[in-house]
Protein backbone atom coordinates (compact mmCIF):
# COMPACT_ATOMS: atom_id res chain seq x y z
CA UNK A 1 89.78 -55.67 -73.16
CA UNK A 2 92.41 -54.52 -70.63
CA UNK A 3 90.50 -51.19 -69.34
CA UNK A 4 86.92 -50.81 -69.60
CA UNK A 5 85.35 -47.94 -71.48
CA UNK A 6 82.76 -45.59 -70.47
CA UNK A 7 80.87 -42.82 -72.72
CA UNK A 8 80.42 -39.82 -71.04
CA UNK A 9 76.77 -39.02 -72.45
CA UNK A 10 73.24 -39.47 -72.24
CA UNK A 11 73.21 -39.13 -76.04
CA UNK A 12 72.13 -42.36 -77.93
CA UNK A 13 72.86 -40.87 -81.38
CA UNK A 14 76.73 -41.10 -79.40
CA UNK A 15 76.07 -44.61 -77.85
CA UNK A 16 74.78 -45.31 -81.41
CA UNK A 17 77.79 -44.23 -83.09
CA UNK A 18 80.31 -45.92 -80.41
CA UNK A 19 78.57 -49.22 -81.29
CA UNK A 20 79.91 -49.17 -84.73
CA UNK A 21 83.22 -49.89 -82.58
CA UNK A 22 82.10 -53.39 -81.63
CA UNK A 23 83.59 -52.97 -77.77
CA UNK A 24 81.63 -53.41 -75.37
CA UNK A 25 81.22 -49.43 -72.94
CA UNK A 26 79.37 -48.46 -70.75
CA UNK A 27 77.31 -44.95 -70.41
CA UNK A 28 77.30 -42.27 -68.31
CA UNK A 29 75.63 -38.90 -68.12
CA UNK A 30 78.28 -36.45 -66.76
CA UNK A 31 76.84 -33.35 -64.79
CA UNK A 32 78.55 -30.31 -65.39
CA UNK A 33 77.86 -26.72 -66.50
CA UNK A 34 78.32 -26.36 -69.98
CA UNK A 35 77.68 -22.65 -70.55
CA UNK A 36 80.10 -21.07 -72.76
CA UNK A 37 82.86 -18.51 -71.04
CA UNK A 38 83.26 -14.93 -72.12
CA UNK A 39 85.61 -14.36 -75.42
CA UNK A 40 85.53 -18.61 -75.70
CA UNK A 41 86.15 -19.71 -79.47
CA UNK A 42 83.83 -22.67 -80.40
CA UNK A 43 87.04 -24.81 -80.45
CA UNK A 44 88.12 -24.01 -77.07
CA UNK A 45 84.44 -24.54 -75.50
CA UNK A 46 84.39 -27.99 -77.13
CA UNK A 47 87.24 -28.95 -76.35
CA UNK A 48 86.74 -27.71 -72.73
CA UNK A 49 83.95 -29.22 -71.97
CA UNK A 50 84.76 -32.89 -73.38
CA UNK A 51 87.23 -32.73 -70.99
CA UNK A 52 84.84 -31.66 -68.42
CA UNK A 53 82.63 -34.63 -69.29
CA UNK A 54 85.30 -36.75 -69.20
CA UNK A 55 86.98 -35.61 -65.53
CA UNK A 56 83.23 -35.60 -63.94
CA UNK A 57 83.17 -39.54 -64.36
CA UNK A 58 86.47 -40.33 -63.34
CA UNK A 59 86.50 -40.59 -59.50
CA UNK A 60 83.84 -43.34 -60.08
CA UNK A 61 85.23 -44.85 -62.41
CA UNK A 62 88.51 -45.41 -61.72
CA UNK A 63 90.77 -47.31 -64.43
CA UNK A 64 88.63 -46.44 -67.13
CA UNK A 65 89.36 -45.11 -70.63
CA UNK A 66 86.39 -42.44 -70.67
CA UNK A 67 85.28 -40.79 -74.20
CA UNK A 68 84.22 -37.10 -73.59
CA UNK A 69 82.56 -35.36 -76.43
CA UNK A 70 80.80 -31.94 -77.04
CA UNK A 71 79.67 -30.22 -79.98
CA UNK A 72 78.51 -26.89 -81.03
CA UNK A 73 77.69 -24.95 -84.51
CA UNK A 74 79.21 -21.44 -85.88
CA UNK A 75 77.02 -19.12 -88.01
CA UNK A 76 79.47 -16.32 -89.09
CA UNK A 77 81.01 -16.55 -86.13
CA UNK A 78 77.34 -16.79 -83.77
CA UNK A 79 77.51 -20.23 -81.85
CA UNK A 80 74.40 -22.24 -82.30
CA UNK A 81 74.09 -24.81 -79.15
CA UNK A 82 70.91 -26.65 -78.15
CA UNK A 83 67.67 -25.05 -78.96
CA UNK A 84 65.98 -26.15 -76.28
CA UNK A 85 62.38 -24.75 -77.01
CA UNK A 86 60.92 -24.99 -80.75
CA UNK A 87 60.49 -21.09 -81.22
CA UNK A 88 64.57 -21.11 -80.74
CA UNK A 89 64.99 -24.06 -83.33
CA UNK A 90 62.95 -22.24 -85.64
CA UNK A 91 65.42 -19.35 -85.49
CA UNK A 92 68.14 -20.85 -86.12
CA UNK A 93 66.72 -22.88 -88.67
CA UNK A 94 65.49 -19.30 -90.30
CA UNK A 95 69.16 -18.02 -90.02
CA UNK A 96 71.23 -20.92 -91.17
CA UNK A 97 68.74 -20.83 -94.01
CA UNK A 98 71.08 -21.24 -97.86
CA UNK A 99 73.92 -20.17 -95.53
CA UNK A 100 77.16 -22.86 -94.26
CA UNK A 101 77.56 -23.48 -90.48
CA UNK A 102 80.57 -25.14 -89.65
CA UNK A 103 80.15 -27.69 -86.44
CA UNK A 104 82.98 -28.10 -83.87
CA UNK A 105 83.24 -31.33 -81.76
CA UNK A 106 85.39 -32.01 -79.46
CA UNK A 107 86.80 -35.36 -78.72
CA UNK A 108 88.82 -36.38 -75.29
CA UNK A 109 89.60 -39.85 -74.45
CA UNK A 110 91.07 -40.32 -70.62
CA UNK A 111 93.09 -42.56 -69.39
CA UNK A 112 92.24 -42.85 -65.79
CA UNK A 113 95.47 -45.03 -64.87
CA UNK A 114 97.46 -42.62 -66.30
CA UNK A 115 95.99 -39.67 -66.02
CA UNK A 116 96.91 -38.97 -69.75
CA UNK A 117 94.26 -37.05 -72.06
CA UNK A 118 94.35 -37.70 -75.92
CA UNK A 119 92.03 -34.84 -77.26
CA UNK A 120 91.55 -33.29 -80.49
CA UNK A 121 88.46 -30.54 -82.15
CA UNK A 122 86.77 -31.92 -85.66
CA UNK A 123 85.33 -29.65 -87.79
CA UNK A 124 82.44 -30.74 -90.57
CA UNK A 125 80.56 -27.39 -92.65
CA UNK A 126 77.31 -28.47 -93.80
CA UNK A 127 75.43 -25.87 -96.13
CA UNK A 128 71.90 -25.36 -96.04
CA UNK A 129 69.27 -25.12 -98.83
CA UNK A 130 66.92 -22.30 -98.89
CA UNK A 131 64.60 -23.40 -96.39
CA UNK A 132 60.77 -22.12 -96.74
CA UNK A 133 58.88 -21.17 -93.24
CA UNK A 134 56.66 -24.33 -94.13
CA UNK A 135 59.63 -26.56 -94.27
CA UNK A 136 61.15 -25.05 -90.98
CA UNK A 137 57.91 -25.98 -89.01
CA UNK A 138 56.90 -29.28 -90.43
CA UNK A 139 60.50 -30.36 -89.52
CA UNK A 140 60.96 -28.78 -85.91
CA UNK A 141 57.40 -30.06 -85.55
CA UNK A 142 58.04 -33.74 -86.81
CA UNK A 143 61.89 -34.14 -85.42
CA UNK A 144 62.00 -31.87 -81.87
CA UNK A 145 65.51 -31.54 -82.47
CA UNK A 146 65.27 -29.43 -79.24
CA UNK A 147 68.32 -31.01 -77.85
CA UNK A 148 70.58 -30.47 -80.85
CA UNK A 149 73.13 -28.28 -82.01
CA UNK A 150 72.05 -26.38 -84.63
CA UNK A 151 68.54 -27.42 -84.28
CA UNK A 152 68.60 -30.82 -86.29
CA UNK A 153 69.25 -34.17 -86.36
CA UNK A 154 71.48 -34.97 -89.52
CA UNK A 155 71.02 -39.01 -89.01
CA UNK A 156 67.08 -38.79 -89.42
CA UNK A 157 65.13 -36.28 -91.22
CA UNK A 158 67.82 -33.61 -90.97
CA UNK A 159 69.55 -34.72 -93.95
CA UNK A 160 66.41 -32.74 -96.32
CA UNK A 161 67.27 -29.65 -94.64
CA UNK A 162 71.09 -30.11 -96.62
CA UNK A 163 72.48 -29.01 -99.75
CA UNK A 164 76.07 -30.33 -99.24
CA UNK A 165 77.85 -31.96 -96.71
CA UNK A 166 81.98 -31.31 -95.89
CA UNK A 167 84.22 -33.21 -93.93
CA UNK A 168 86.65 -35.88 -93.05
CA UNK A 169 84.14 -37.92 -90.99
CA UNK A 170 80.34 -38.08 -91.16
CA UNK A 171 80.04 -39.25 -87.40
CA UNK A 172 81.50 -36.12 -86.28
CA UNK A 173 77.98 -34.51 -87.60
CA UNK A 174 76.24 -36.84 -85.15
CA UNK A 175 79.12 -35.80 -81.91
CA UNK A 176 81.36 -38.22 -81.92
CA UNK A 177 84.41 -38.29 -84.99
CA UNK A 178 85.09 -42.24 -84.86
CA UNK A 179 87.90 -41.68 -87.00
CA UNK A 180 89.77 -40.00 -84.64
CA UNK A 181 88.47 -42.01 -81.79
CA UNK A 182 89.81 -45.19 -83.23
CA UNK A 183 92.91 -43.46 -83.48
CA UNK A 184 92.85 -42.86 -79.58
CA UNK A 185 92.46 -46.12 -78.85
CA UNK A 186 94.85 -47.47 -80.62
CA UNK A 187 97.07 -45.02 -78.77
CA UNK A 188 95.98 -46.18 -75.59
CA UNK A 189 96.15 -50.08 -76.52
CA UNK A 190 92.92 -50.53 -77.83
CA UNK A 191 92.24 -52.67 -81.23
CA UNK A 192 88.70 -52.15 -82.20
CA UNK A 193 88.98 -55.25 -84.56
CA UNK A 194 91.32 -57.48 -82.51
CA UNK A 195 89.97 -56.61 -79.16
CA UNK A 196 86.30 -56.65 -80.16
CA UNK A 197 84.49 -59.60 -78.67
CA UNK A 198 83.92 -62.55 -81.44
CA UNK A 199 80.69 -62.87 -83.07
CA UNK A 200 79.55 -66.01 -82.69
CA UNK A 201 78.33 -67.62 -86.15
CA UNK A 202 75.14 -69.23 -86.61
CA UNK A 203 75.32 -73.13 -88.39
């Protein structure tokens, strides 16, 4: 591959999803603020702060193609970020409750050669059943999605939480949209199934 890649995350539901890929990356935790600013849509923040992700690697890692993502969850128009704590999931498990949140993840590939950014914001709604206080605390107490937007995890136990799922790409749900991430990288000169080391095939 002509330029590495590096993942700008500590995430490995992201390092998980960038393995689909088949090219080999490297990871990275970024460290930057990533409070919201005042009057910030949930696009813009996204969108913001992958870039943010992405620039905070860059003077170490110079002629790189770095993958910045961030994600974050609207409740009629109320962002839902990372819990953090379980009383916090369990509130926003209470309010997203038979009601659709629609998740916004940001997406920034950067070309460090070039200094040229391809970015883009996915959206994916996911509606909620009507969720009983017995359900909310058996699953915040089995999954600790504490570290998750919208206080699950959509790739485990998350998925009983559902009653329908919308969008163009079920990664997105996860943080990162492959979809559009292939798309990227073919932009940039990147084949995922030309430049993708060979498997080697057993006799």
């Amino acid at each position: 591959m002509k330029q590495p890649l590096l993942l700008a995350s500590s995430s490995p539901f992201r390092r998980m999803i960038l393995e689909k890929l088949g090219l080999p990356f490297d990871c990275a935790a970024p460290d930057i603020d990533e409070s919201p600013l005042a009057d910030e849509t949930a696009e813009q923040m996204v969108l913001r702060l992958a870039r943010l992700k992405a620039l905070a690697l860059a003077p170490n890692a110079a002629g790189s193609l770095i993958i910045g993502s961030d994600q974050t969850g609207s409740l009629n128009g109320q962002l839902l970020g990372k819990p953090h704590t379980v009383e916090r999931a369990c509130q926003q498990l209470r309010a997203a409750s038979g009601q659709t949140v629609i998740f916004y993840t940001g997406l920034v590939l950067y070309c460090t050669l070039r200094q040229q950014f391809w970015q883009c914001c996915e959206t994916f709604e996911v509606t909620f059943r009507d969720l009983s206080e017995a359900e909310i605390a058996a699953y915040v107490a089995r999954e600790q999605p504490l570290n998750c937007a919208g206080s699950f995890k959509s790739e485990g136990l998350g998925i009983t939480l559902f009653d329908s799922l919308r969008g163009r790409d079920p990664n997105t749900l996860v943080g990162l949209p492959l979809i559009a991430l292939n798309d990227f990288l073919h932009q940039a000169g990147i084949n995922s199934l030309t430049d993708a080391p060979t498997a080697l095939t057993q006799p």
